[in-house]
C-alpha atoms as a PDB file:
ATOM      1  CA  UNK A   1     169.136 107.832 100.668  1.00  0.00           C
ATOM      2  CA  UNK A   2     171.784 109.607 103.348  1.00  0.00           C
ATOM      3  CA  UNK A   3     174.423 109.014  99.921  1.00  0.00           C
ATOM      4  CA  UNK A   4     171.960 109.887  97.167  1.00  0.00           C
ATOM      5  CA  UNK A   5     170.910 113.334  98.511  1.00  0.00           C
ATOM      6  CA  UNK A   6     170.454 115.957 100.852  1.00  0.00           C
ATOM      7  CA  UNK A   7     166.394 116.406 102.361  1.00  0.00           C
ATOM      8  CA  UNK A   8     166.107 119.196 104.350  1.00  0.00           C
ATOM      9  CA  UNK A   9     162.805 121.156 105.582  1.00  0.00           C
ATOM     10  CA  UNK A  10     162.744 124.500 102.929  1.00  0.00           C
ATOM     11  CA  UNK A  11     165.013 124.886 100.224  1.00  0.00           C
ATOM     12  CA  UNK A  12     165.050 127.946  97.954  1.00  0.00           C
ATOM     13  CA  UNK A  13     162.336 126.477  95.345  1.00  0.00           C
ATOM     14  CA  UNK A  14     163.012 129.870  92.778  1.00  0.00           C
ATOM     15  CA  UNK A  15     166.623 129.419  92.656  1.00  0.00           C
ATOM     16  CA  UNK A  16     166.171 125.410  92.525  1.00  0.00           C
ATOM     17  CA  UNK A  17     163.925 125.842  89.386  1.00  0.00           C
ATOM     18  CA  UNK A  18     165.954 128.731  87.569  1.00  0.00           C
ATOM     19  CA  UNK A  19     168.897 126.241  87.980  1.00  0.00           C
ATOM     20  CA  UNK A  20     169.965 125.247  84.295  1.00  0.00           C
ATOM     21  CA  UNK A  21     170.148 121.501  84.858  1.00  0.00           C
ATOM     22  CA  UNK A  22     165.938 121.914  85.662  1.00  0.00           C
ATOM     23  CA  UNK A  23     164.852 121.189  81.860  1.00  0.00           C
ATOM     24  CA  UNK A  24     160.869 121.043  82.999  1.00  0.00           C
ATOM     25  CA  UNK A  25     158.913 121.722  85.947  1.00  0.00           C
ATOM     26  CA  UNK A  26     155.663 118.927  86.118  1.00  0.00           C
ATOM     27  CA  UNK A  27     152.651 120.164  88.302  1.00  0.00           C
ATOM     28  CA  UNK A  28     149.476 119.382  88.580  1.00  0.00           C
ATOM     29  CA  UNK A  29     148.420 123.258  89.527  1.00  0.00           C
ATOM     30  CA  UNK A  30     146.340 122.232  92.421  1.00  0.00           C
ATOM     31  CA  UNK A  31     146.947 121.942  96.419  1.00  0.00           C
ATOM     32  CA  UNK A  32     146.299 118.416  98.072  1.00  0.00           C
ATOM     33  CA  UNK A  33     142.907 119.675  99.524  1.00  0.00           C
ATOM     34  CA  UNK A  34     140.565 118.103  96.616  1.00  0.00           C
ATOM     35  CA  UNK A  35     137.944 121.040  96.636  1.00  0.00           C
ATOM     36  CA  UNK A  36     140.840 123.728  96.297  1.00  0.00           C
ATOM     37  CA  UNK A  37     141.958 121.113  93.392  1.00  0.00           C
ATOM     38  CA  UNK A  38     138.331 121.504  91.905  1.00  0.00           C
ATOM     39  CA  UNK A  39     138.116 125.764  91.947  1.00  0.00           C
ATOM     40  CA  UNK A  40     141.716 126.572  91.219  1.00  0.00           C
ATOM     41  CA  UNK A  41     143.100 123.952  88.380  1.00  0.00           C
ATOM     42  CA  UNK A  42     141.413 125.636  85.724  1.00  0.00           C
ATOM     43  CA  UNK A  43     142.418 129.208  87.028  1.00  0.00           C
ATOM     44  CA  UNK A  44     146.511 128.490  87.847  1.00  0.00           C
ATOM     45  CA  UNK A  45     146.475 126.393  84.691  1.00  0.00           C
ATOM     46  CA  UNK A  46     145.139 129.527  82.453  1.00  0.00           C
ATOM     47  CA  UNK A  47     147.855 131.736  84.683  1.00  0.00           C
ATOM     48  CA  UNK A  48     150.150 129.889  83.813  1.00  0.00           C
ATOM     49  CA  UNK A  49     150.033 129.412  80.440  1.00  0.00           C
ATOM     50  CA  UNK A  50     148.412 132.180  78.924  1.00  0.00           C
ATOM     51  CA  UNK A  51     148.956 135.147  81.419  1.00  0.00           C
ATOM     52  CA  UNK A  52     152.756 134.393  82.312  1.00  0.00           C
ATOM     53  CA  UNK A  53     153.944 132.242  78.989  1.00  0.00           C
ATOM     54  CA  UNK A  54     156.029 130.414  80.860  1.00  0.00           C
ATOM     55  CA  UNK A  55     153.936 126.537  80.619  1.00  0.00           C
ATOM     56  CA  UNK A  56     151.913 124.734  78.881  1.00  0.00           C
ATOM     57  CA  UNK A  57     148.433 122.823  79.193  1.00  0.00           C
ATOM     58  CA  UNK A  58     148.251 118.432  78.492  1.00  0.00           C
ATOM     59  CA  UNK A  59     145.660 118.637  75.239  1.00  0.00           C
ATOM     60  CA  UNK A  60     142.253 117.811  76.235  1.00  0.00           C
ATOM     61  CA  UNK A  61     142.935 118.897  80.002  1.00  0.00           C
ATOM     62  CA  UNK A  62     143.490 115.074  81.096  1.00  0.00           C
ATOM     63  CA  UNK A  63     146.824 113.437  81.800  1.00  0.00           C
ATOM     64  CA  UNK A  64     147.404 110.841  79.182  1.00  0.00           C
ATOM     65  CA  UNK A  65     150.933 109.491  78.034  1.00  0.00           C
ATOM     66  CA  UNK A  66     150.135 110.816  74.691  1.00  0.00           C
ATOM     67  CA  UNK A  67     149.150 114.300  76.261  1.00  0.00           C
ATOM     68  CA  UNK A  68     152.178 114.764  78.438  1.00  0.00           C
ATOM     69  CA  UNK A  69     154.597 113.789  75.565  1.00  0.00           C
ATOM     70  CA  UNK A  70     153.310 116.186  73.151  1.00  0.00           C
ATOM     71  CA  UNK A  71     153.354 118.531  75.578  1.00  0.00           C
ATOM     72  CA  UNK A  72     157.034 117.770  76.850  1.00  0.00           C
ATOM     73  CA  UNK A  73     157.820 118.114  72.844  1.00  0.00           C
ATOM     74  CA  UNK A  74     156.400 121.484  72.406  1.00  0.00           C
ATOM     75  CA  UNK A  75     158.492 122.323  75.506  1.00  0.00           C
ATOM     76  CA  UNK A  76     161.830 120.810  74.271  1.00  0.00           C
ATOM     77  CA  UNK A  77     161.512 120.841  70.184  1.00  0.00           C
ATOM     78  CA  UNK A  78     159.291 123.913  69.609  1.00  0.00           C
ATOM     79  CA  UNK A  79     160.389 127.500  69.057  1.00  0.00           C
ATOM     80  CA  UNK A  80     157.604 128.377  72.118  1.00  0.00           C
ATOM     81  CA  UNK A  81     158.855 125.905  74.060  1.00  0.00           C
ATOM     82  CA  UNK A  82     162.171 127.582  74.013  1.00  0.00           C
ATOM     83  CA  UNK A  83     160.457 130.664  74.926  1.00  0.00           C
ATOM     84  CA  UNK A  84     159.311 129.428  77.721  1.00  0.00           C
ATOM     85  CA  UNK A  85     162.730 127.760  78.799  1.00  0.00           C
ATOM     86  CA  UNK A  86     164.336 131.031  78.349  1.00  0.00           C
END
């Protein structure tokens, strides 16, 4: 680890993410706390994705493999996806 990388307390997560070697950001949209999981999912999801433009949602709102590569493909190979990379 000490030759692979640096780990340090805070780091500047906007300017991490806007970096151009980030191709895709994966999140869950919930906090660790399981009932804050339950009420705001739905509601950062939505945010995310319909109110900002800059996501998308896994098809049928469950993590499958199939899910997440179809939605990694409309994020990489679709003209929306580039929208949202942009």
């Amino acid at each position: 680890m000490k030759t692979k990388g640096k780990v340090v307390g805070w780091a500047p997560q906007i300017q991490v993410l806007k970096h151009s070697s980030i191709g895709v950001h994966v999140t869950h949209c919930g906090y660790n706390s399981a009932i804050e999981s339950i009420l705001d999912n739905h509601m950062n999801a939505r945010m995310v994705e319909e109110v900002w433009g800059v996501g998308v949602t896994v098809e049928g709102g469950k993590i499958t493999k199939n899910g997440m590569i179809k939605s990694l493909e409309t994020i990489f190979q679709q003209e929306n996806g580039k929208k949202i990379r942009d």
